[in-house]
Protein backbone atom coordinates (compact mmCIF):
# COMPACT_ATOMS: atom_id res chain seq x y z
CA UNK A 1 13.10 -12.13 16.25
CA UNK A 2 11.52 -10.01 18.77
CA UNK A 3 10.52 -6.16 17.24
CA UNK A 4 13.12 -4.05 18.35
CA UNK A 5 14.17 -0.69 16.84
CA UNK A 6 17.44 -0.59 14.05
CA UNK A 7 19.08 2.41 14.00
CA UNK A 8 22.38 2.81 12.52
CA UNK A 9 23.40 -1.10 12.25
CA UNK A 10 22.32 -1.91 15.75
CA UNK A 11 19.18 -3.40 17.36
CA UNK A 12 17.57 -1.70 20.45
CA UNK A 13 14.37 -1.30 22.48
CA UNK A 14 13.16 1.18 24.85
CA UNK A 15 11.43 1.32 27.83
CA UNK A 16 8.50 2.20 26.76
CA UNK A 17 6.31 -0.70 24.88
CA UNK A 18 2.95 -1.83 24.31
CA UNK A 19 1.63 -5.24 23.87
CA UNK A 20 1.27 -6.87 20.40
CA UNK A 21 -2.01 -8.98 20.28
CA UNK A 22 -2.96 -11.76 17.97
CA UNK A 23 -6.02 -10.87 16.07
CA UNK A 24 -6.91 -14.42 15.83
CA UNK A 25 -7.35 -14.98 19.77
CA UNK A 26 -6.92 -11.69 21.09
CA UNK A 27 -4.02 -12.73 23.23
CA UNK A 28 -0.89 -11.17 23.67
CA UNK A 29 1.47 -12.70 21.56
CA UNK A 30 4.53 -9.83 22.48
CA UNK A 31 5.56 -6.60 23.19
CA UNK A 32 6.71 -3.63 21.02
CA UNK A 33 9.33 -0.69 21.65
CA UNK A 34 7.67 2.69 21.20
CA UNK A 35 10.66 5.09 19.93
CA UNK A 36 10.79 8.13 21.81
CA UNK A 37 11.91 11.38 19.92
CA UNK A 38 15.29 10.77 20.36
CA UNK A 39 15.61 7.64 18.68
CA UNK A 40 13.87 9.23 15.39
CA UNK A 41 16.26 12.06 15.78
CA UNK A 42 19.26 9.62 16.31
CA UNK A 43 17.52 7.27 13.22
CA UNK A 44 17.28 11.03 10.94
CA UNK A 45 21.16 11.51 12.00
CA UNK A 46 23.03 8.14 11.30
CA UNK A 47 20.56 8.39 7.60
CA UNK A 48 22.05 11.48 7.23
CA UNK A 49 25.88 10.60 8.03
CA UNK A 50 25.26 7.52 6.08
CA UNK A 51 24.60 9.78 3.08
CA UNK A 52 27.99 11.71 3.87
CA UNK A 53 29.37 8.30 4.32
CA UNK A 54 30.24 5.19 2.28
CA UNK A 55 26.34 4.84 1.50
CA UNK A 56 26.48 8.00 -0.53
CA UNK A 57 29.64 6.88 -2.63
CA UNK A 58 28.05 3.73 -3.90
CA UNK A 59 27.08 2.82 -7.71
CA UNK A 60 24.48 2.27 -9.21
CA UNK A 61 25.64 -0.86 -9.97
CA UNK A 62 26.65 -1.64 -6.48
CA UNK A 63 23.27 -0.41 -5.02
CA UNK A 64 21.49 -3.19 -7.06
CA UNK A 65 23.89 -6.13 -6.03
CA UNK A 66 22.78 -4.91 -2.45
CA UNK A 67 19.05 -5.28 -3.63
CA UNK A 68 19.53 -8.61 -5.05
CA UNK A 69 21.05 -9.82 -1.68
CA UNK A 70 17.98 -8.25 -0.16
CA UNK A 71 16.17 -10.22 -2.18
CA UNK A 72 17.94 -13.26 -1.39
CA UNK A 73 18.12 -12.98 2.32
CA UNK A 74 14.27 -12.73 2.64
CA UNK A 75 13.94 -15.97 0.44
CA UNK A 76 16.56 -18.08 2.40
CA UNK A 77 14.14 -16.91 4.88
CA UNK A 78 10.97 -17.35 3.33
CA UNK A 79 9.31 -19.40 6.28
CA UNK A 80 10.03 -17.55 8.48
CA UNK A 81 9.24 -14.21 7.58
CA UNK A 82 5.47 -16.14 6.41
CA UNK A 83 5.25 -17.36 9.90
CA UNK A 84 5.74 -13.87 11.07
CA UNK A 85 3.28 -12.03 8.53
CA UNK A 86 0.76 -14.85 9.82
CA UNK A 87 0.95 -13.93 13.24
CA UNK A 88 1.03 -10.23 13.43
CA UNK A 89 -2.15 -9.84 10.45
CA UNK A 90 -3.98 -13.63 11.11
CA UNK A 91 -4.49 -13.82 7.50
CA UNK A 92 -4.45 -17.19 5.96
CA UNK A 93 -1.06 -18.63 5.19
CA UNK A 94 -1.55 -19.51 1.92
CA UNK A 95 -2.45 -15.51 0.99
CA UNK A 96 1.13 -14.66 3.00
CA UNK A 97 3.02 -17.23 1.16
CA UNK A 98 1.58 -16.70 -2.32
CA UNK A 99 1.37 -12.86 -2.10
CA UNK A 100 3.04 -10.96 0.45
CA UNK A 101 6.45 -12.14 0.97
CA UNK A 102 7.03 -13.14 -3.00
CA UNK A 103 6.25 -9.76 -4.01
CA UNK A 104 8.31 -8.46 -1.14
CA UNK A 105 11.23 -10.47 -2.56
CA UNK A 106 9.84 -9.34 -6.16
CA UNK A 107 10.29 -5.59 -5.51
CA UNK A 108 13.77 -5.84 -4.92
CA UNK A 109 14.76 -7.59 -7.61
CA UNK A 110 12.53 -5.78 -10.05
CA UNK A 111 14.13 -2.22 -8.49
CA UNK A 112 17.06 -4.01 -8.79
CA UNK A 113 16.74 -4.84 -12.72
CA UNK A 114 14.93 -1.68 -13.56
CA UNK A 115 17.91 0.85 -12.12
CA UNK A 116 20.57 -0.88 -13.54
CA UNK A 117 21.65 0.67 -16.93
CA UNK A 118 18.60 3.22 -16.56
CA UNK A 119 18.92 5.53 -19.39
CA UNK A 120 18.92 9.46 -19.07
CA UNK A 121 18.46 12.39 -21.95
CA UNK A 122 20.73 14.25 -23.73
CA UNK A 123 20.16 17.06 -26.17
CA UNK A 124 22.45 18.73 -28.28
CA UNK A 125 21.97 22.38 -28.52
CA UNK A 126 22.85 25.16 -31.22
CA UNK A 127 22.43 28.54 -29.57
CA UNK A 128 22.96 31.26 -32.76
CA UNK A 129 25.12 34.15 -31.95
CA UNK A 130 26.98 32.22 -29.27
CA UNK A 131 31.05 32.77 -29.36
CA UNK A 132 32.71 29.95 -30.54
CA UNK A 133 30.85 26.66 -31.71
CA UNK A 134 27.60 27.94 -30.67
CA UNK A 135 27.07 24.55 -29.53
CA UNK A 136 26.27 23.03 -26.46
CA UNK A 137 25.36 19.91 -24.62
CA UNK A 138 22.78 19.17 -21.87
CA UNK A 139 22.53 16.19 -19.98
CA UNK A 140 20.31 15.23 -17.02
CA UNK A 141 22.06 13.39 -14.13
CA UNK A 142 19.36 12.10 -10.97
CA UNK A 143 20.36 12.40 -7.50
CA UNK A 144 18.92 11.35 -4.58
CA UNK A 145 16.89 12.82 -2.18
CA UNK A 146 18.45 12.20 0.90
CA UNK A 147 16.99 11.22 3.95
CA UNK A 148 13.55 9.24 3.44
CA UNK A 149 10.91 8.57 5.64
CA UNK A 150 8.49 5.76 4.72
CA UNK A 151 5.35 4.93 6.79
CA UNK A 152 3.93 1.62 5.92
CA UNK A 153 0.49 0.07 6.97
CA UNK A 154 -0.95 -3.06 8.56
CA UNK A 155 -2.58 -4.60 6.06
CA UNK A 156 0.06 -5.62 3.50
CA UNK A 157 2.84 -5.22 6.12
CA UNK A 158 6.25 -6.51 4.36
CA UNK A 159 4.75 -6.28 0.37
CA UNK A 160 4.35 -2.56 0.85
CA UNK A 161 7.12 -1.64 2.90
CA UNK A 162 9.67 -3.13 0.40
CA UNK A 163 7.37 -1.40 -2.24
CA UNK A 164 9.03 1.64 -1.36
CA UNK A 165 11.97 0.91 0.67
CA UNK A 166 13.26 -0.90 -2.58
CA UNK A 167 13.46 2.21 -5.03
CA UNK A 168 14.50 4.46 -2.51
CA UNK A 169 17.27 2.72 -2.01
CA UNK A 170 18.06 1.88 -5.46
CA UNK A 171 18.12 5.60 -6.02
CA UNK A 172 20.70 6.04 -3.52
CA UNK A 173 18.77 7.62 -0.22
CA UNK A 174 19.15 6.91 3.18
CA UNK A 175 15.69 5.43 4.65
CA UNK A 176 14.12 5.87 8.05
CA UNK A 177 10.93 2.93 8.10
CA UNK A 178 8.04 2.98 10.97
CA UNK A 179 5.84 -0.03 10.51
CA UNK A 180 2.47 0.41 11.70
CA UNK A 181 2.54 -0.37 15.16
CA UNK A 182 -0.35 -3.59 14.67
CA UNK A 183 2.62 -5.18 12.87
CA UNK A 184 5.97 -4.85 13.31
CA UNK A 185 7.43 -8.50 13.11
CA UNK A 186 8.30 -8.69 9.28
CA UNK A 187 9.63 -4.81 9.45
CA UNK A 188 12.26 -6.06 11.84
CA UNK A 189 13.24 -9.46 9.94
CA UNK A 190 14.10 -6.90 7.15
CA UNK A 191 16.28 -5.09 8.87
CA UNK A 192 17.94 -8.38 9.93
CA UNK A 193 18.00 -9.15 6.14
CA UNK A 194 19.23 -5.70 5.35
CA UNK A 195 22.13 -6.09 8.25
CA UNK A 196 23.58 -9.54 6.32
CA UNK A 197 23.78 -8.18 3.30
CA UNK A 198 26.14 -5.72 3.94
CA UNK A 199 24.21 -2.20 3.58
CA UNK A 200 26.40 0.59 5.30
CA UNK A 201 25.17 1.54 8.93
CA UNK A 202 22.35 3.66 8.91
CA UNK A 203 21.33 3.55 4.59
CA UNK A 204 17.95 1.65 6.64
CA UNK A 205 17.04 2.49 9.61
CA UNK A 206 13.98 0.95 11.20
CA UNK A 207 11.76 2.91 14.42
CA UNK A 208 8.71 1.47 15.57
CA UNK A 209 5.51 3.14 17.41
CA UNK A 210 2.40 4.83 17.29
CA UNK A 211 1.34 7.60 15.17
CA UNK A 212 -0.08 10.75 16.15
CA UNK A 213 2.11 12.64 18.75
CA UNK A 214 4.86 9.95 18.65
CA UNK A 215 6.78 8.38 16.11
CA UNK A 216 4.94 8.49 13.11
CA UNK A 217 4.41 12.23 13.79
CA UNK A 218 8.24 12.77 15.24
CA UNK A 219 9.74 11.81 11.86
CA UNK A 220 6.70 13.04 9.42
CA UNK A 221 7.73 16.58 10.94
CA UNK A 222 11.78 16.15 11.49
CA UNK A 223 13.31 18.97 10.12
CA UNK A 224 15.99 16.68 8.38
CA UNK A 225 13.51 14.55 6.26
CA UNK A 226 13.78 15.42 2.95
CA UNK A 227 10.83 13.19 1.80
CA UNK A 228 7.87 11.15 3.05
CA UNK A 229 6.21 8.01 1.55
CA UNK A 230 2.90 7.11 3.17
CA UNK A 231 0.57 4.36 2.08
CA UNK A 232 -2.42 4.27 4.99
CA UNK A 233 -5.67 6.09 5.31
CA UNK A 234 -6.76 9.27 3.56
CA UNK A 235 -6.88 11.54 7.17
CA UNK A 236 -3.71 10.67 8.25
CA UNK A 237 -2.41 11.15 4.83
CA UNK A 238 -4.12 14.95 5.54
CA UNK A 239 -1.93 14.95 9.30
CA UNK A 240 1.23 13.96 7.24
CA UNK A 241 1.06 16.26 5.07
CA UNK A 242 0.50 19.33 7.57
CA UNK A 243 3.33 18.52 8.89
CA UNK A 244 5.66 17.95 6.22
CA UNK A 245 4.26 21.56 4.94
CA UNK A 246 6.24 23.41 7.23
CA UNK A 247 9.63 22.40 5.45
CA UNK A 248 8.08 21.87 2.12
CA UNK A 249 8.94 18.37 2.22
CA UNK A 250 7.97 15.95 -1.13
CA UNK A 251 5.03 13.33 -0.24
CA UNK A 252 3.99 10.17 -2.15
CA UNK A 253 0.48 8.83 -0.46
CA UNK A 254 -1.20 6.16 -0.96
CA UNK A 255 -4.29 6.68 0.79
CA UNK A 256 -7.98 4.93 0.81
CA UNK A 257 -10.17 4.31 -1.82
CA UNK A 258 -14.24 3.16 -2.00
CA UNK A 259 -13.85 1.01 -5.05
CA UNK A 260 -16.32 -0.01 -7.62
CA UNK A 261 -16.66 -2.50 -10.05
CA UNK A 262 -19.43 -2.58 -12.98
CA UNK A 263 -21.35 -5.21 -13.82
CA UNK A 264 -22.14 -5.35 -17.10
CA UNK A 265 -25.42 -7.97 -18.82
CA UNK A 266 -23.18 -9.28 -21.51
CA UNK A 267 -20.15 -10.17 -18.15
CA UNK A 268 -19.38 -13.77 -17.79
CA UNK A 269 -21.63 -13.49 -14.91
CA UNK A 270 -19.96 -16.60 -13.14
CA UNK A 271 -16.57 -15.15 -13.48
CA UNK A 272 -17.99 -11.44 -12.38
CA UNK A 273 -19.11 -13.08 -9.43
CA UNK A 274 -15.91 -15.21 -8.76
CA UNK A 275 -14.13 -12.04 -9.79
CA UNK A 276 -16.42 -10.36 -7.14
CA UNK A 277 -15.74 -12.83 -4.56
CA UNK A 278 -11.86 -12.18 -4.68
CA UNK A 279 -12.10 -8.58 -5.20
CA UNK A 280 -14.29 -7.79 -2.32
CA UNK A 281 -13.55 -10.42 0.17
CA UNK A 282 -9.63 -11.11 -0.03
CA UNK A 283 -8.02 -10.44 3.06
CA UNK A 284 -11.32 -9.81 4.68
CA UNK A 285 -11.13 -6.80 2.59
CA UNK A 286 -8.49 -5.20 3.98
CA UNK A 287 -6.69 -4.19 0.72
CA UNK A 288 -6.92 -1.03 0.07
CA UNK A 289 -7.85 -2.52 -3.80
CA UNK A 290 -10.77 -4.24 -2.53
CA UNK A 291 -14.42 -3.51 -4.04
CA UNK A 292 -16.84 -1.85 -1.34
CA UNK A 293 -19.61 -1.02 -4.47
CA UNK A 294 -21.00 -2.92 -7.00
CA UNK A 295 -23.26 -1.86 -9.52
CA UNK A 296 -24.74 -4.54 -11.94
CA UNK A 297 -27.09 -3.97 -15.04
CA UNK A 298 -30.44 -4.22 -14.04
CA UNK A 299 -30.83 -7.06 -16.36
CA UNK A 300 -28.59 -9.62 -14.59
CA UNK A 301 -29.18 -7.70 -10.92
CA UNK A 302 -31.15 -10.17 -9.48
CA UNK A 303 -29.30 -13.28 -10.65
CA UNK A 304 -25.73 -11.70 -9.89
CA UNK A 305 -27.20 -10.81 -6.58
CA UNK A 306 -27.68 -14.09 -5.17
CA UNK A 307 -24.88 -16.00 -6.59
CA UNK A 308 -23.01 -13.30 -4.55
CA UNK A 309 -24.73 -13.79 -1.54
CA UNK A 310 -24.36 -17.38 -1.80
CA UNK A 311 -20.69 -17.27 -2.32
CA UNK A 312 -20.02 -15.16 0.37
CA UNK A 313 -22.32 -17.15 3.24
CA UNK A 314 -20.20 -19.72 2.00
CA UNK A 315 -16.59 -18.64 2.62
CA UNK A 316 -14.68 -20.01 5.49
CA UNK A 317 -10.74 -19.98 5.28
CA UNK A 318 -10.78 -15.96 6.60
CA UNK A 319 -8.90 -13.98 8.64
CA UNK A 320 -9.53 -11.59 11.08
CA UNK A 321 -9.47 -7.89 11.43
CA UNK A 322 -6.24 -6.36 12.79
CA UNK A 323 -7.33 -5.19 15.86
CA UNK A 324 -10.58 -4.92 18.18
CA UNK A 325 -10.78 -1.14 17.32
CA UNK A 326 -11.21 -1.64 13.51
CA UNK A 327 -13.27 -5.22 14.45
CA UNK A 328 -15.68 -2.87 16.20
CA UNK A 329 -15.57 0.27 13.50
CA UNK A 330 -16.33 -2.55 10.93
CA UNK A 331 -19.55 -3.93 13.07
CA UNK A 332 -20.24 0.19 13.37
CA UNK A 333 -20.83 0.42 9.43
CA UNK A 334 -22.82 -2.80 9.32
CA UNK A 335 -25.28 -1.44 12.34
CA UNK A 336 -25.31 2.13 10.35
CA UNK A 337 -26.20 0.15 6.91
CA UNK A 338 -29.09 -1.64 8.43
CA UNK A 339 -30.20 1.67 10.08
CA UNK A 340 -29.88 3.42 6.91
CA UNK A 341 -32.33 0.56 5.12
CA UNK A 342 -29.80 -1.84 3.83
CA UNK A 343 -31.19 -5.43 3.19
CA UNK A 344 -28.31 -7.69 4.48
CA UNK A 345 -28.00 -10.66 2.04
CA UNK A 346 -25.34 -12.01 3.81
CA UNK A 347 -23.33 -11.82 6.77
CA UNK A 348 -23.63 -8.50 8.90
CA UNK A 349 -22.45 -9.78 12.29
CA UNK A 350 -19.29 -11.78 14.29
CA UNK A 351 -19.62 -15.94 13.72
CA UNK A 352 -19.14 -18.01 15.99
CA UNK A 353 -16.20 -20.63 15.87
CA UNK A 354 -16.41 -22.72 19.01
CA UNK A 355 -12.90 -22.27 19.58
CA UNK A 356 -10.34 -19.90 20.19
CA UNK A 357 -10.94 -17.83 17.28
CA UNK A 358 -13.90 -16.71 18.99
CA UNK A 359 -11.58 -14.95 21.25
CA UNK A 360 -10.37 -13.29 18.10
CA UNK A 361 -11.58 -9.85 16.01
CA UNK A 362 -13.96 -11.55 13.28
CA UNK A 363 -16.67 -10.16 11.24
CA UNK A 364 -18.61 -11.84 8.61
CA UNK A 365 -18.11 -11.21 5.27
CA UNK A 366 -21.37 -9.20 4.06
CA UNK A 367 -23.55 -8.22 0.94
CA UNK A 368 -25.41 -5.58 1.01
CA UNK A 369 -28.39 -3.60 -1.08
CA UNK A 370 -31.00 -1.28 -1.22
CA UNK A 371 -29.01 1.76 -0.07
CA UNK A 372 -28.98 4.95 -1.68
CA UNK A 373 -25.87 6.58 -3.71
CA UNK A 374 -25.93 9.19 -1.17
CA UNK A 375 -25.98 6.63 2.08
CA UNK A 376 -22.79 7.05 4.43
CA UNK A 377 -22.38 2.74 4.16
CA UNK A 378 -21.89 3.91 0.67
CA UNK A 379 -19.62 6.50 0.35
CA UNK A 380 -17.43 6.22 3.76
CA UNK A 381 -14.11 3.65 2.92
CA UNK A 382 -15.11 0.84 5.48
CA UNK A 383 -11.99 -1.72 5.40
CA UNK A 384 -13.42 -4.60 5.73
CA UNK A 385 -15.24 -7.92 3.56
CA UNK A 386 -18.47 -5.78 2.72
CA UNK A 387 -19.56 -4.78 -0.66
CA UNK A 388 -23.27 -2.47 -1.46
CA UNK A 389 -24.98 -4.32 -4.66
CA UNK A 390 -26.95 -1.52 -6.47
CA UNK A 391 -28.77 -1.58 -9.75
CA UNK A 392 -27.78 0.93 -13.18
CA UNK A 393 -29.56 0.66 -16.29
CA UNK A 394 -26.97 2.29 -19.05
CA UNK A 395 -23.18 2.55 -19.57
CA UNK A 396 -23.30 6.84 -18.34
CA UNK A 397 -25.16 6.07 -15.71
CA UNK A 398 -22.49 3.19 -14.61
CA UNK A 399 -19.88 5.50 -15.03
CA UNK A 400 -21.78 8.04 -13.08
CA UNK A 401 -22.64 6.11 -10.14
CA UNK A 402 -19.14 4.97 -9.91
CA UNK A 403 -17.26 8.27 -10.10
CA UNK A 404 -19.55 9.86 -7.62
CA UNK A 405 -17.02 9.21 -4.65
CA UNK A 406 -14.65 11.26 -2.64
CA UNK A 407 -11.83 8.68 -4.04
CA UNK A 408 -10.47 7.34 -6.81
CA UNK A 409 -8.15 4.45 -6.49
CA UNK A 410 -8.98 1.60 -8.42
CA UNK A 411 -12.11 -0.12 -10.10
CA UNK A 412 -13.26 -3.07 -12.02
CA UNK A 413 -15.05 -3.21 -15.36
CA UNK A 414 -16.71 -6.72 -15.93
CA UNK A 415 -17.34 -7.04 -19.95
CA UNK A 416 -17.76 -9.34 -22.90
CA UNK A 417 -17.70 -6.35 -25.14
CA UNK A 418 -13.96 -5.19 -25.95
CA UNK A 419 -15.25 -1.85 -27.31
CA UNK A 420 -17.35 -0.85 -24.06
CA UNK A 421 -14.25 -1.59 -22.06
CA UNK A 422 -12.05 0.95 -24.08
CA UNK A 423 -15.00 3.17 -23.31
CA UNK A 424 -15.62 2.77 -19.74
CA UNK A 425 -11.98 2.23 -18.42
CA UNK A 426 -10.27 5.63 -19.59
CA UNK A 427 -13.21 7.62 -18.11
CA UNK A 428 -13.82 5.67 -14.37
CA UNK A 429 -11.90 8.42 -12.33
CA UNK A 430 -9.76 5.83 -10.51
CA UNK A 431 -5.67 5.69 -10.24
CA UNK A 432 -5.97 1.72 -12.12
CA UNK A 433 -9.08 0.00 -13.59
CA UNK A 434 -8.97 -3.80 -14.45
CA UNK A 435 -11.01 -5.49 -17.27
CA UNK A 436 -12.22 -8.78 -16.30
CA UNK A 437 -9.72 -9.09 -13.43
CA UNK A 438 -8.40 -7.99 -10.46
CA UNK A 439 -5.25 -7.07 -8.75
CA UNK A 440 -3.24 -8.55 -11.75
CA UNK A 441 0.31 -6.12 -11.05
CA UNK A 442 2.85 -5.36 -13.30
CA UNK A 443 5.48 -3.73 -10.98
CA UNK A 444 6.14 -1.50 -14.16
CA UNK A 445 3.34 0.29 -14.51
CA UNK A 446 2.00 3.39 -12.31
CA UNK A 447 0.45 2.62 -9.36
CA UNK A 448 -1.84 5.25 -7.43
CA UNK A 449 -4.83 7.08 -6.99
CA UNK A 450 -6.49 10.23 -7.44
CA UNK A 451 -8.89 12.73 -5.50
CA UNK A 452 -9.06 11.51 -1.92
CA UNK A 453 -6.91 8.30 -2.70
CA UNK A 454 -3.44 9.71 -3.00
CA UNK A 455 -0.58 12.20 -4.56
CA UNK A 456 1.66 10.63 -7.08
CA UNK A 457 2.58 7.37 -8.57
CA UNK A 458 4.19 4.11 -7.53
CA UNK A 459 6.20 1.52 -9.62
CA UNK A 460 8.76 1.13 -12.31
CA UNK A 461 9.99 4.38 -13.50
CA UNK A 462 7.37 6.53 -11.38
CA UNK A 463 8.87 5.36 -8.24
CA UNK A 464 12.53 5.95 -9.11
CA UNK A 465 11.42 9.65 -9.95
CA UNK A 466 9.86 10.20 -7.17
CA UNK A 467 12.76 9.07 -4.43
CA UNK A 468 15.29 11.05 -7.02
CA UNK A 469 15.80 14.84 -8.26
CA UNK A 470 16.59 15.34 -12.13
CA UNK A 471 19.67 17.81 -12.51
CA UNK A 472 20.46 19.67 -15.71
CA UNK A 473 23.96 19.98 -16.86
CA UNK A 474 24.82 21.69 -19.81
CA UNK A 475 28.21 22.25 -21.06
CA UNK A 476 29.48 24.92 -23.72
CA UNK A 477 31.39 23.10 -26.68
């Protein structure tokens, strides 16, 4: 299906587009509505009257039987919406049909199991004095927010839209989505999916477009948003936020992060460097999970070093960068690290195919060392399959090294020793650390980052808190 705008329980385009490019060839592979003001007004309104509407009358129980259908429409699917995730990122199929659209289909079910029966508190209450009993009850109740706008990135297109569009509507709001603009195929196959099932016009409504000064930044600042969940990078997390100040309007961000992972001498070094691999070079590192510094004990430096380097000149199932713009800020951070002093180990440039790929927005996937902590290679969140290699000699000055970043997202702690991870882990200033692994997700537990990486928390419980309002009741006896 072509990308086309969904507002209300019908599909429309505008007359203004742009062109949607492959990033594997560079050509144009389609063309995109851009949504002018009135259609995120008209998108805000039919959320809205969907809330006044049969949308806002449904169950719990009845919310999560639309989830599951959700869930089921995207699988029936499944092919398709891979095929489309393919073309709009170019990142390998397997990666889109092992991780993206499963845990797509995953987050509605698992919103869909985790709402149903959700207990709330209760606490009896003896009040001395009081006429009567002197008894009372209170009871918290959640209700939803109302009108939601979620603003999803490129790099995980469908996975992290559903991430949020699931428990927003299992809590009962009315959601207004705007894909990034690089990819807007899957968004649109959702809202297909969404249509079959049965949702009440306008409970999901779908805009597409650009950010700054049009749609992104028409429904961040629309007076009748009554929340806004961002996952993208850390300055427009800043511009969202500015505007959604004026109306003192609820934000969940997840922004960018500059990830480490210790190296420790008694690691499995061959599965530290496998981990490494994965960590640092899925997706061509654009996750915003992925490991851009590495510090190993001097000890096992040299040796971790080059299996690294060997594993990375070695990978060739890739994909691309999204777009010639971040191609070309990627190649900008590996001509700043060599001007800054950086030995390149591996990588550092665009290879060469021989066929059409070459037409594409590929960089090689690079190792890097010899900068200093202070170098901009090293603290500036690149987005792309590049990791700095530095040396530490002691487990403070690990910890130091990798908390001395603007963000704090995620890291990885690579140990034999069960005691030094309970030691490191709790004080890396990151959102999630992994011991031993990486991206291993339990849609249960809270997902986010701190400092420059985000405000709040994602999954299980903290996401259903976040899209809903606790109300007291309390009731004399």
């Amino acid at each position: 299906m072509k990308p086309a705008h969904y507002v209300n329980g019908v599909f429309s385009t505008t007359e203004a587009t742009f062109p949607l490019l492959s990033p594997v060839d560079g050509s144009q592979v389609g063309v995109v509505p851009e949504a002018s003001r009135d259609v995120v007004d008209a998108a805000v309104r039919a959320a809205r009257a969907a809330l006044d509407g049969p949308w806002g009358r449904t169950s719990v129980e009845e919310r999560c039987a639309f989830l599951r259908r959700i869930a089921d429409g995207i699988e029936a699917r499944f092919d398709e919406f891979v095929a489309a995730e393919v073309a709009d990122t170019g990142k390998p199929r397997d990666l889109a049909a092992t991780v993206d659209i499963p845990r797509a289909i995953g987050n509605f079910r698992a919103y869909a199991d985790l709402s149903y029966g959700r207990p709330e508190r209760a606490y009896p209450t003896t009040v001395p004095g009081w006429s009567g009993s002197g008894q009372a009850l209170n009871y918290t109740v959640r209700r939803p927010l109302g009108v939601v706008a979620i603003i999803s990135p490129w790099n995980l297109p469908l996975l992290l839209l559903t991430w949020k569009v699931a428990p927003a509507l299992a809590a009962g709001n009315a959601v207004v989505a705007k894909p990034s603009e690089e990819t807007p195929s899957t968004a649109t196959l959702l809202a297909e999916v969404i249509g079959e099932a049965g949702l009440p016009d306008g409970a999901f409504n779908l805009v597409h477009g650009h950010g700054a000064g049009a749609a992104g930044e028409y429904l961040t600042s629309h007076p009748g948003v009554d929340a806004i969940a961002f996952t993208g990078a850390s300055a427009t997390g800043a511009a969202i936020m500015r505007n959604a100040a004026e109306h003192v309007t609820p934000v969940s961000f997840e922004l960018g992060g500059k990830n480490p992972a210790l190296v420790f001498a008694d690691a499995d070094l061959a599965e530290a460097v496998e981990g490494t691999v994965r960590s640092s070079f899925t997706h061509s590192g654009q996750i915003c999970l992925c490991t851009e510094r590495v510090y190993v004990q001097r000890p096992v430096f040299d040796e971790f070093v080059r299996a690294l380097a060997e594993r990375a000149r070695a990978l060739t199932d890739y994909g691309p960068m999204i777009s010639a713009e971040h191609r070309d800020k990627v190649l900008s951070y590996y001509r700043l690290a060599v001007e800054e002093g950086a030995t390149v180990l591996a990588g550092g440039g665009v290879p060469t195919f021989g066929d059409a790929r070459d037409g594409g927005f590929y960089v090689e996937p690079t190792v890097l060392t010899g900068l200093p902590q202070s170098a901009r290679t090293v603290r500036e969140e690149i987005f792309g399959p590049v990791c700095h290699v530095a040396p530490f000699d002691d487990e403070d000055e690990a910890i130091r090294l990798a908390n001395d970043s603007p963000y704090g997202l995620a890291a990885t702690v690579w140990t034999t020793d069960l005691s030094r991870a309970h030691r490191v882990a709790p004080r890396v200033e990151a959102g999630i650390v992994w011991v031993n692994c990486w991206n291993l997700r339990d849609l249960r537990t809270p997902f986010g980052g701190v400092k420059a990486s985000g405000i709040g928390r994602e999954g299980g419980e903290y996401s259903l808190d976040f899209f809903s309002e606790p109300v007291n009741v309390c009731v004399k006896i």
